[in-house]
Every structure is written in structure tokens, then in C-alpha cells.
C-alpha atoms as a PDB file:
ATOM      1  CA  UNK A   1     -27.419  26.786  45.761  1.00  0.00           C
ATOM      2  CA  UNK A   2     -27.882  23.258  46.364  1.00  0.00           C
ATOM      3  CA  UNK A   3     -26.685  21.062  49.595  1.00  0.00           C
ATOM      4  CA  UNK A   4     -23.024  20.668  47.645  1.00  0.00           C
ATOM      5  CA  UNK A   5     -22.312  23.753  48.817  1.00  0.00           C
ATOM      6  CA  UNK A   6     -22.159  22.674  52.309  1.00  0.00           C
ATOM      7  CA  UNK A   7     -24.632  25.445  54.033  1.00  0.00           C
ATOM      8  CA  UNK A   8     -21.669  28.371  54.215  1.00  0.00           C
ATOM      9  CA  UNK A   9     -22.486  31.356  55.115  1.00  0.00           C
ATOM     10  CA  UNK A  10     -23.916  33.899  52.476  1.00  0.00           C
ATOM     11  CA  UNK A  11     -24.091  37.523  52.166  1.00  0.00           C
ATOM     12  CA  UNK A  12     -27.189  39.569  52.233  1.00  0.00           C
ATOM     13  CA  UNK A  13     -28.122  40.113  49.128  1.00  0.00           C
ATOM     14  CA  UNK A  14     -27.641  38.621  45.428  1.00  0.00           C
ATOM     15  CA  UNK A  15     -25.820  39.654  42.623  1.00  0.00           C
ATOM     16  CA  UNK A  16     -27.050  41.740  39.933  1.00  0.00           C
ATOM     17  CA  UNK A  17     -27.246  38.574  38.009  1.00  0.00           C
ATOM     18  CA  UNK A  18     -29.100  36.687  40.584  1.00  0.00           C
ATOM     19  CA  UNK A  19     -26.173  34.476  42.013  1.00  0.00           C
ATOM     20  CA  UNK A  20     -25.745  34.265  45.396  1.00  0.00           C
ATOM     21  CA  UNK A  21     -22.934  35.550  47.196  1.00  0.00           C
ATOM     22  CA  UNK A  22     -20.583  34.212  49.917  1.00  0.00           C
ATOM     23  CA  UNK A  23     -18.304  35.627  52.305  1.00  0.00           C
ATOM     24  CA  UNK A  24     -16.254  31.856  52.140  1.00  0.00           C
ATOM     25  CA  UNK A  25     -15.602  29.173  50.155  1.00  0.00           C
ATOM     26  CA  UNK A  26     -18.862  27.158  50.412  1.00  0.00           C
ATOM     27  CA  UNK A  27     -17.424  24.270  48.832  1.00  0.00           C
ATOM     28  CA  UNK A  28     -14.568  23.387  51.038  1.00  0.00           C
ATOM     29  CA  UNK A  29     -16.663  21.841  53.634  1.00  0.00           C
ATOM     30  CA  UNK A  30     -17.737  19.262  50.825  1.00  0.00           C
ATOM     31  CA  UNK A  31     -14.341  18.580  49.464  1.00  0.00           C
ATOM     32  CA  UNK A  32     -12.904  17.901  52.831  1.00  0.00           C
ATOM     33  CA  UNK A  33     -15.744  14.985  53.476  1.00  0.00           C
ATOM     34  CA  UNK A  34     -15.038  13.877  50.084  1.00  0.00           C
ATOM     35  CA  UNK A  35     -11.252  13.915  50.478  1.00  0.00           C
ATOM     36  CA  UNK A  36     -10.130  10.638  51.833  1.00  0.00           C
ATOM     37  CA  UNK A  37      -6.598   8.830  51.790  1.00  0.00           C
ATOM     38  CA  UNK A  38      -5.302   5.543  51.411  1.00  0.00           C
ATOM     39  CA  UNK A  39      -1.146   5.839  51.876  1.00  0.00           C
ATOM     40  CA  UNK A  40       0.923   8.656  53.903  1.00  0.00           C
ATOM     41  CA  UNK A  41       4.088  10.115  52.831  1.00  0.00           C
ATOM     42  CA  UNK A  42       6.978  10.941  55.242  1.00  0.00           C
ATOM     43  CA  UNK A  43       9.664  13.086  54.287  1.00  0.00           C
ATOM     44  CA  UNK A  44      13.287  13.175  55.770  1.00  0.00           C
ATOM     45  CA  UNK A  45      14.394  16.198  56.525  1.00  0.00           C
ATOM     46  CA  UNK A  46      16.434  17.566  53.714  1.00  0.00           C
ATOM     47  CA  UNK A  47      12.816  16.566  51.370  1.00  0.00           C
ATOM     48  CA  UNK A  48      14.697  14.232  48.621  1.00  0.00           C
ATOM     49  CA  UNK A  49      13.406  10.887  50.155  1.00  0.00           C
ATOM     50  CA  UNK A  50      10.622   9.555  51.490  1.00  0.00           C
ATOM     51  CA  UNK A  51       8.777   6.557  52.721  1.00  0.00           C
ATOM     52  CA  UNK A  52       5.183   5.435  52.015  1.00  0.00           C
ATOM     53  CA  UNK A  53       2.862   4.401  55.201  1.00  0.00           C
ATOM     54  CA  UNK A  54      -0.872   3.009  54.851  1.00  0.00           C
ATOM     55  CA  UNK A  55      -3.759   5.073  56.673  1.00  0.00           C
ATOM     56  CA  UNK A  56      -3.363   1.841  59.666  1.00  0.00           C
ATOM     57  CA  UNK A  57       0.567   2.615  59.593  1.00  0.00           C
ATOM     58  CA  UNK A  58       1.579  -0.072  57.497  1.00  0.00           C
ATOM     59  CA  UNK A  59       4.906   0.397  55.684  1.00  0.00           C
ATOM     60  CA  UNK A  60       4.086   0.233  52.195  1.00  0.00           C
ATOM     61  CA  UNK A  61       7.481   0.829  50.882  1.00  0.00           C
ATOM     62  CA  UNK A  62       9.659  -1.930  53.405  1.00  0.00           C
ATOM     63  CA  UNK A  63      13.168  -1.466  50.690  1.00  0.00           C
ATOM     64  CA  UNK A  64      13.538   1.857  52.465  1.00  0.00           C
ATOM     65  CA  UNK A  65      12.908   5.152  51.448  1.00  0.00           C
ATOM     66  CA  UNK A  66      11.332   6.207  47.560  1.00  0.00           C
ATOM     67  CA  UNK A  67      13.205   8.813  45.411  1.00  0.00           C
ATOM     68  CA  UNK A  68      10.944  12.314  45.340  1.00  0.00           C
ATOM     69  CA  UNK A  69      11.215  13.778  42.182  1.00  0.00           C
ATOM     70  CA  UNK A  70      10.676  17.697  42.039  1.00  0.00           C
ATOM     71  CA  UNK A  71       7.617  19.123  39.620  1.00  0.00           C
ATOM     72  CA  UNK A  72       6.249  22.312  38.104  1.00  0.00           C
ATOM     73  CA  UNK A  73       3.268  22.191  40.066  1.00  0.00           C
ATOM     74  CA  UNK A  74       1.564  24.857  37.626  1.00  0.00           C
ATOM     75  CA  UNK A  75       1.451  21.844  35.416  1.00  0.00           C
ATOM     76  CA  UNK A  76      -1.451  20.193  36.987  1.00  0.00           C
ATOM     77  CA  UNK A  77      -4.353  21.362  37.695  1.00  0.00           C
ATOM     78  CA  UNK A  78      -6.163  18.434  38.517  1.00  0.00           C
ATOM     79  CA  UNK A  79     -10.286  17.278  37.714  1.00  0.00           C
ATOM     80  CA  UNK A  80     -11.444  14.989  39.907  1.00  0.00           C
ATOM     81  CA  UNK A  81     -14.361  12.636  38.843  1.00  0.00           C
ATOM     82  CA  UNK A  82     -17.230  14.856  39.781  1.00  0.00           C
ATOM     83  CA  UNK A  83     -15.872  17.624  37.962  1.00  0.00           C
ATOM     84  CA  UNK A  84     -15.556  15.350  35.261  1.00  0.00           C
ATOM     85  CA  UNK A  85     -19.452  14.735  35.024  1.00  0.00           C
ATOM     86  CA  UNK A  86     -19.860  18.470  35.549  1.00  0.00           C
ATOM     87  CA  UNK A  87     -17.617  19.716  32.326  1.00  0.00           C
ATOM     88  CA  UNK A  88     -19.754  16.677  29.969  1.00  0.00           C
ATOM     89  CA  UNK A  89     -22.836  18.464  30.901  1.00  0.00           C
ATOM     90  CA  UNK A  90     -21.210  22.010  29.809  1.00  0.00           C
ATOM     91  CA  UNK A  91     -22.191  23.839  26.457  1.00  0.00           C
ATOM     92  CA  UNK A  92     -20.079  25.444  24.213  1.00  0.00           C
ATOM     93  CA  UNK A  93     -20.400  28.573  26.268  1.00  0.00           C
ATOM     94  CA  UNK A  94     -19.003  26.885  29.284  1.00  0.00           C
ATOM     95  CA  UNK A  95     -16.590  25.041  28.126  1.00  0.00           C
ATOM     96  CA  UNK A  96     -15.400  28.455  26.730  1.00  0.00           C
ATOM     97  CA  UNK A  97     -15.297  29.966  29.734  1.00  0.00           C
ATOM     98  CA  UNK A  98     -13.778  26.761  31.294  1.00  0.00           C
ATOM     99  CA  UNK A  99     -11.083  27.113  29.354  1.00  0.00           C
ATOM    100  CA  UNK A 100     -10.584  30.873  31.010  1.00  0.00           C
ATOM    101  CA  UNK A 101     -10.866  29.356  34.558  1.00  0.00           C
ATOM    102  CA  UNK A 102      -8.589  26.784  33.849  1.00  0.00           C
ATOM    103  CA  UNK A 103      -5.644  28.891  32.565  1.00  0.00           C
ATOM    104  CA  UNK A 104      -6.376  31.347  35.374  1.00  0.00           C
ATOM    105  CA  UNK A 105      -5.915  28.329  38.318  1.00  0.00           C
ATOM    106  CA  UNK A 106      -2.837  27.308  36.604  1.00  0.00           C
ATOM    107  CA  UNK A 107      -1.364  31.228  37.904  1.00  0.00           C
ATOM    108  CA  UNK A 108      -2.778  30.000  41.577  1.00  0.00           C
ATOM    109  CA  UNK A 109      -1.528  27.423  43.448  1.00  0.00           C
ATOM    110  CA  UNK A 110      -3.254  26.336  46.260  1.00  0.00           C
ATOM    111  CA  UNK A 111      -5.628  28.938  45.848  1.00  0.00           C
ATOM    112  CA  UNK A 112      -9.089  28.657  46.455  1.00  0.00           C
ATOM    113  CA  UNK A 113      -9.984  32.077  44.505  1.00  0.00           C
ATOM    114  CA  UNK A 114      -9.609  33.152  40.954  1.00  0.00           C
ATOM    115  CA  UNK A 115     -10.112  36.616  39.296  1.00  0.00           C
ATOM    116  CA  UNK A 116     -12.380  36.572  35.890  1.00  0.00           C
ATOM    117  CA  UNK A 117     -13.774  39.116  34.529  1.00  0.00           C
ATOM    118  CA  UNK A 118     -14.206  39.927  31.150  1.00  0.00           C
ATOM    119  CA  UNK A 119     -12.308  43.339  30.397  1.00  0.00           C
ATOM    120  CA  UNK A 120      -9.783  41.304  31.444  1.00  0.00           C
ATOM    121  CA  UNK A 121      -9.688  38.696  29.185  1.00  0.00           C
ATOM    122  CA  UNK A 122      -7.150  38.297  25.854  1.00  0.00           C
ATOM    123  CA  UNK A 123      -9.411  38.853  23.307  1.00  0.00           C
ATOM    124  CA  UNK A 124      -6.243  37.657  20.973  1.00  0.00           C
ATOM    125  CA  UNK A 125      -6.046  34.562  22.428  1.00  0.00           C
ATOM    126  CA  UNK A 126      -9.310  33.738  23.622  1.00  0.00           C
ATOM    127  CA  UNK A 127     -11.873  36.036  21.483  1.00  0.00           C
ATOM    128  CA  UNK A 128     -14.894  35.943  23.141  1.00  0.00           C
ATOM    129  CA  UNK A 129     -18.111  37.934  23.535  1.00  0.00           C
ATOM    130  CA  UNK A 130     -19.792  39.848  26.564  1.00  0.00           C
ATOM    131  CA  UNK A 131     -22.889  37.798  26.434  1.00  0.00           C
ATOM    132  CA  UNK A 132     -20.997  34.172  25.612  1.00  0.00           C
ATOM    133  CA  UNK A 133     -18.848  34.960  28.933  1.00  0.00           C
ATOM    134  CA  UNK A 134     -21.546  35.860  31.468  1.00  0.00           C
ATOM    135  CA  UNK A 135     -23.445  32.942  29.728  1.00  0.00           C
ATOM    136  CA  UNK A 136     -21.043  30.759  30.747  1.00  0.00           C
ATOM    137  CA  UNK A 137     -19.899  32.056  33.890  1.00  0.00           C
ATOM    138  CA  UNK A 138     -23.120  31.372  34.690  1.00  0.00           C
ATOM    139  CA  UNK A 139     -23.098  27.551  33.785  1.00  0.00           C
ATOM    140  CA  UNK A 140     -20.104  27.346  36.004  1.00  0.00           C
ATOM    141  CA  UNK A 141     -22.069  28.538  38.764  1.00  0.00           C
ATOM    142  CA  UNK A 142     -25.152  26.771  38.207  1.00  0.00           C
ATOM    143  CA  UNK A 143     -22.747  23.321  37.852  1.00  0.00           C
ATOM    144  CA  UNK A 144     -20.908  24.069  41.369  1.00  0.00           C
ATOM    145  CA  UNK A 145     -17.582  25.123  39.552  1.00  0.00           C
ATOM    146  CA  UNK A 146     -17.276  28.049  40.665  1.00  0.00           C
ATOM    147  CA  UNK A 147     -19.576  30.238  43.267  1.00  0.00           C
ATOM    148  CA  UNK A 148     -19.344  33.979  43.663  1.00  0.00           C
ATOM    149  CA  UNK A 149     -17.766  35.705  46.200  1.00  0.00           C
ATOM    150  CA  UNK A 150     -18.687  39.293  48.065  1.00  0.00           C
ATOM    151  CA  UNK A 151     -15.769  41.116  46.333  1.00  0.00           C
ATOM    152  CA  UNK A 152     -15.967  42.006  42.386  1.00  0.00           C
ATOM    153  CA  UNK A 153     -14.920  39.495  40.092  1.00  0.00           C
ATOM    154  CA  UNK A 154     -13.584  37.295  42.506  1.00  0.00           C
ATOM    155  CA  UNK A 155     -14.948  33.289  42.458  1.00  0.00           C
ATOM    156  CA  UNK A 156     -14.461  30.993  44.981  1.00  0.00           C
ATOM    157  CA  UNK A 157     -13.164  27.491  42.688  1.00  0.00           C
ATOM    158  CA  UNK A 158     -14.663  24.026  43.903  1.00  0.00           C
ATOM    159  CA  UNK A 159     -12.458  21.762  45.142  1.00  0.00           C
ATOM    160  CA  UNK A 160     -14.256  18.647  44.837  1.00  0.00           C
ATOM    161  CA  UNK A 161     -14.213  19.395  41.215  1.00  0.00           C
ATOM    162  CA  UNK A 162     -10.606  20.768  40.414  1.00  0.00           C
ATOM    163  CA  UNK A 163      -7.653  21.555  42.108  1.00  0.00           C
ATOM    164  CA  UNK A 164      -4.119  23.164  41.287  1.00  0.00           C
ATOM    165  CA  UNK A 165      -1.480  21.727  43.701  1.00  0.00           C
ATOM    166  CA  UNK A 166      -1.932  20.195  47.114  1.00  0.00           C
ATOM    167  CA  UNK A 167      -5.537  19.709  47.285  1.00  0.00           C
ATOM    168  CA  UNK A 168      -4.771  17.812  50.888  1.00  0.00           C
ATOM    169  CA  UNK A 169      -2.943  20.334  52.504  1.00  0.00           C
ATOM    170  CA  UNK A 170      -5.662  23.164  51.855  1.00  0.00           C
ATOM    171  CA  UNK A 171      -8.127  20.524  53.190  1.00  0.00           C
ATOM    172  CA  UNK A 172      -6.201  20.229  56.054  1.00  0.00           C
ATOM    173  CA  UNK A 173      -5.545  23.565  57.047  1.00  0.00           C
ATOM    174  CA  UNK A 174      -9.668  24.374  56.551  1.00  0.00           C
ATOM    175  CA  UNK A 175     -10.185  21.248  58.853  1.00  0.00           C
ATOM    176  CA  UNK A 176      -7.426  22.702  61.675  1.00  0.00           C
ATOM    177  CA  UNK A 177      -9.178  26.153  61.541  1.00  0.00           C
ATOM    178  CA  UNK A 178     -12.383  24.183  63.325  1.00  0.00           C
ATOM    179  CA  UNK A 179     -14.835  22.429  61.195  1.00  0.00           C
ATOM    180  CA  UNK A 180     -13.000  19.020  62.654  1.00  0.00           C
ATOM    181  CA  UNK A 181     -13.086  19.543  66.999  1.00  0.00           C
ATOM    182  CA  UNK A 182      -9.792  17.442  67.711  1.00  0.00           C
ATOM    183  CA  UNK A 183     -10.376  14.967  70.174  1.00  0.00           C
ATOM    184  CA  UNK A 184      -7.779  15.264  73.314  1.00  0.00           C
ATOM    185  CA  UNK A 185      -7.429  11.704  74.301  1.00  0.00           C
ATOM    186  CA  UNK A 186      -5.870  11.044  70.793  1.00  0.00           C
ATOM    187  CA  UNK A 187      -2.670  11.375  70.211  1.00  0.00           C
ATOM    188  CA  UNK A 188      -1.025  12.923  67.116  1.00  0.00           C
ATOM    189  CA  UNK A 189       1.312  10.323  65.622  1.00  0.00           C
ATOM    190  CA  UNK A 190       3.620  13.319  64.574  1.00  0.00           C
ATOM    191  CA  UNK A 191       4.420  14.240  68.065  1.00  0.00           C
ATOM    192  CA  UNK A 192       6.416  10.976  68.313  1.00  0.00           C
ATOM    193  CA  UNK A 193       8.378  11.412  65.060  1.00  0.00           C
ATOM    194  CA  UNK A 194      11.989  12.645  65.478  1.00  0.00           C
ATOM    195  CA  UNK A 195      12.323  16.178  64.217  1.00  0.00           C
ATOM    196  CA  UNK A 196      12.837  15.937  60.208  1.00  0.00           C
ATOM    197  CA  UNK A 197      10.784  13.211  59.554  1.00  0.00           C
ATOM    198  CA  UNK A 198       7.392  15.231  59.801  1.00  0.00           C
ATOM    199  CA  UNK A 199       5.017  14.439  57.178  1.00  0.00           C
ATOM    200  CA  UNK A 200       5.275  15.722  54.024  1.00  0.00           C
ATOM    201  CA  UNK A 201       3.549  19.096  53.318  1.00  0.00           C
ATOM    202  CA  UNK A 202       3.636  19.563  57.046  1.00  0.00           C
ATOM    203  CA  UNK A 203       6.956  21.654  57.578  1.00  0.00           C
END
């Protein structure tokens, strides 16, 4: 694969289709340099209100605190502009099988894997053939959609592409688990917050 993938580490060998395999997401690393924010969001403790800050601190919201209003999150999984540009280059193959990785990230939030295989699929509601799906699974992996993983039928989904939930908070948990070396002379700006007003997505 190409430098999007940001240089994970791979397994040994190939798949029997040629695609290589990794042991961990090899996308993440990308999405988390590509995932940048403008305005924070503090909760209070009970998680009904909450205030918006600028990345410098600024109070954007100076009234007082915003209404939050509660979602299904399975009803947005999100495409970000690269995966944009990457599903108008798809054929009618991919978008096929698109349409199967789509409907299978809406059952997993904040998940960075999906299962798709094709004796699983609803040939009812999506009829589809052998060689049309491993055509397009294919395309997904050629167009950094998807990349395959080390266990059967399990695909690691780019995040930089499209996301279902809390894109943020997965970035931020992959950057606390070392690929960002916190530096001790700063100081978190949680530590000073009162307990219950911890940032939202942090509890």
C-alpha cells in the first residue's frame, strides 16, 4: 500500500488475493494527523448542557451553557472529503460493495473493524455475485477504504475516509496508547476543571 497507510506494521505474507495484511489499523496514524479541531465541548456533569470553548480557550458560547440534544448515533456514519473523492472514482462494483460496508459500520460504533464476507451477505436484499463482490472488495482496498486484516474476513475501515460515531475520541485513545509522547512540562487543562465538568467524551 501506499504512504496513506501510515507505515503500520504488516504480517508476513499476502493474501490469497494478493492484498496485504496487517496486524493494526494502518490508517489510524493518518486520520489522527488529519484530525484537527477548531471548538471544545465541556459537559456538566449530569451531560444535558454544555459550553463551547475555542482550541486557545476562548468561550465561544458567553450566554452560558448550549442545550445537548441526544441522537441515534447509528444514524451517521459520516464521509469525510477524502472519502468523498475516493467513492467518485468507484465503479459499479464498488459502489456495490460500498453499499455492504456502509450498512455493516452502521451495526459498529466506534469501531474500527467490520466483518464482510460474502456467504454472509442477504442475497434478498442486496443480490450480488461472487466475482462482483471480491471485485469490489478489491476497489475498496486498492482506494484506502478498507485494508485487510490477519483474521478472516475481518477489514480494518479508514478513518480519514468514514466514520460511525465519535471519530475524535477513537483518535484520541490511539494517540494516548503512544504514537503522541506527552510532554511533562505541560499541563493538562482538565486537571484544573472541577470534577463534572470534564470534557465531553472524556468520562
Amino acid at each position: 500500500m501506499s504512504d496513506k497507510t501510515g507505515g503500520n506494521e504488516v504480517a508476513s505474507k499476502l493474501s490469497r488475493r494478493g492484498l496485504t495484511q496487517y496486524k493494526t489499523n494502518p490508517f489510524v496514524e493518518a486520520a489522527s494527523l488529519a484530525t484537527k479541531t477548531k471548538v471544545r465541548r465541556i459537559a456538566n456533569d449530569k451531560g444535558d448542557k454544555m459550553m463551547v470553548v475555542s482550541e486557545h480557550g476562548e468561550y465561544m458560547a458567553p450566554a452560558g451553557f448550549w442545550h445537548a440534544q441526544t441522537v441515534d448515533k447509528t444514524q451517521f456514519v459520516k464521509l469525510y472529503i477524502n472519502g468523498v473523492k475516493a467513492f467518485k472514482e468507484l465503479s459499479n462494483a464498488g459502489t456495490t460493495v460500498f453499499e455492504l460496508l456502509y450498512l455493516e459500520m452502521q451495526k459498529n460504533i466506534g469501531k474500527d473493524k467490520v466483518y464482510l464476507s460474502f456467504q454472509a451477505i442477504d442475497q434478498e436484499a442486496t443480490p450480488l455475485s461472487e466475482r462482483t463482490f471480491y471485485r469490489g472488495m478489491k476497489e475498496l482496498t486498492e482506494k484506502h477504504f478498507l485494508a485487510e486484516s490477519i483474521s478472516p474476513n475481518i477489514y480494518f475501515v479508514n478513518p480519514d475516509y468514514m466514520w460511525n460515531g465519535d471519530r475524535l475520541a477513537f483518535v484520541r485513545e490511539f494517540r494516548l496508547k503512544g504514537s503522541m509522547v506527552r510532554d511533562d512540562l505541560t499541563q493538562d487543562m482538565f486537571e484544573s476543571l472541577p470534577e463534572g465538568n470534564k470534557e465531553e467524551g472524556e468520562k
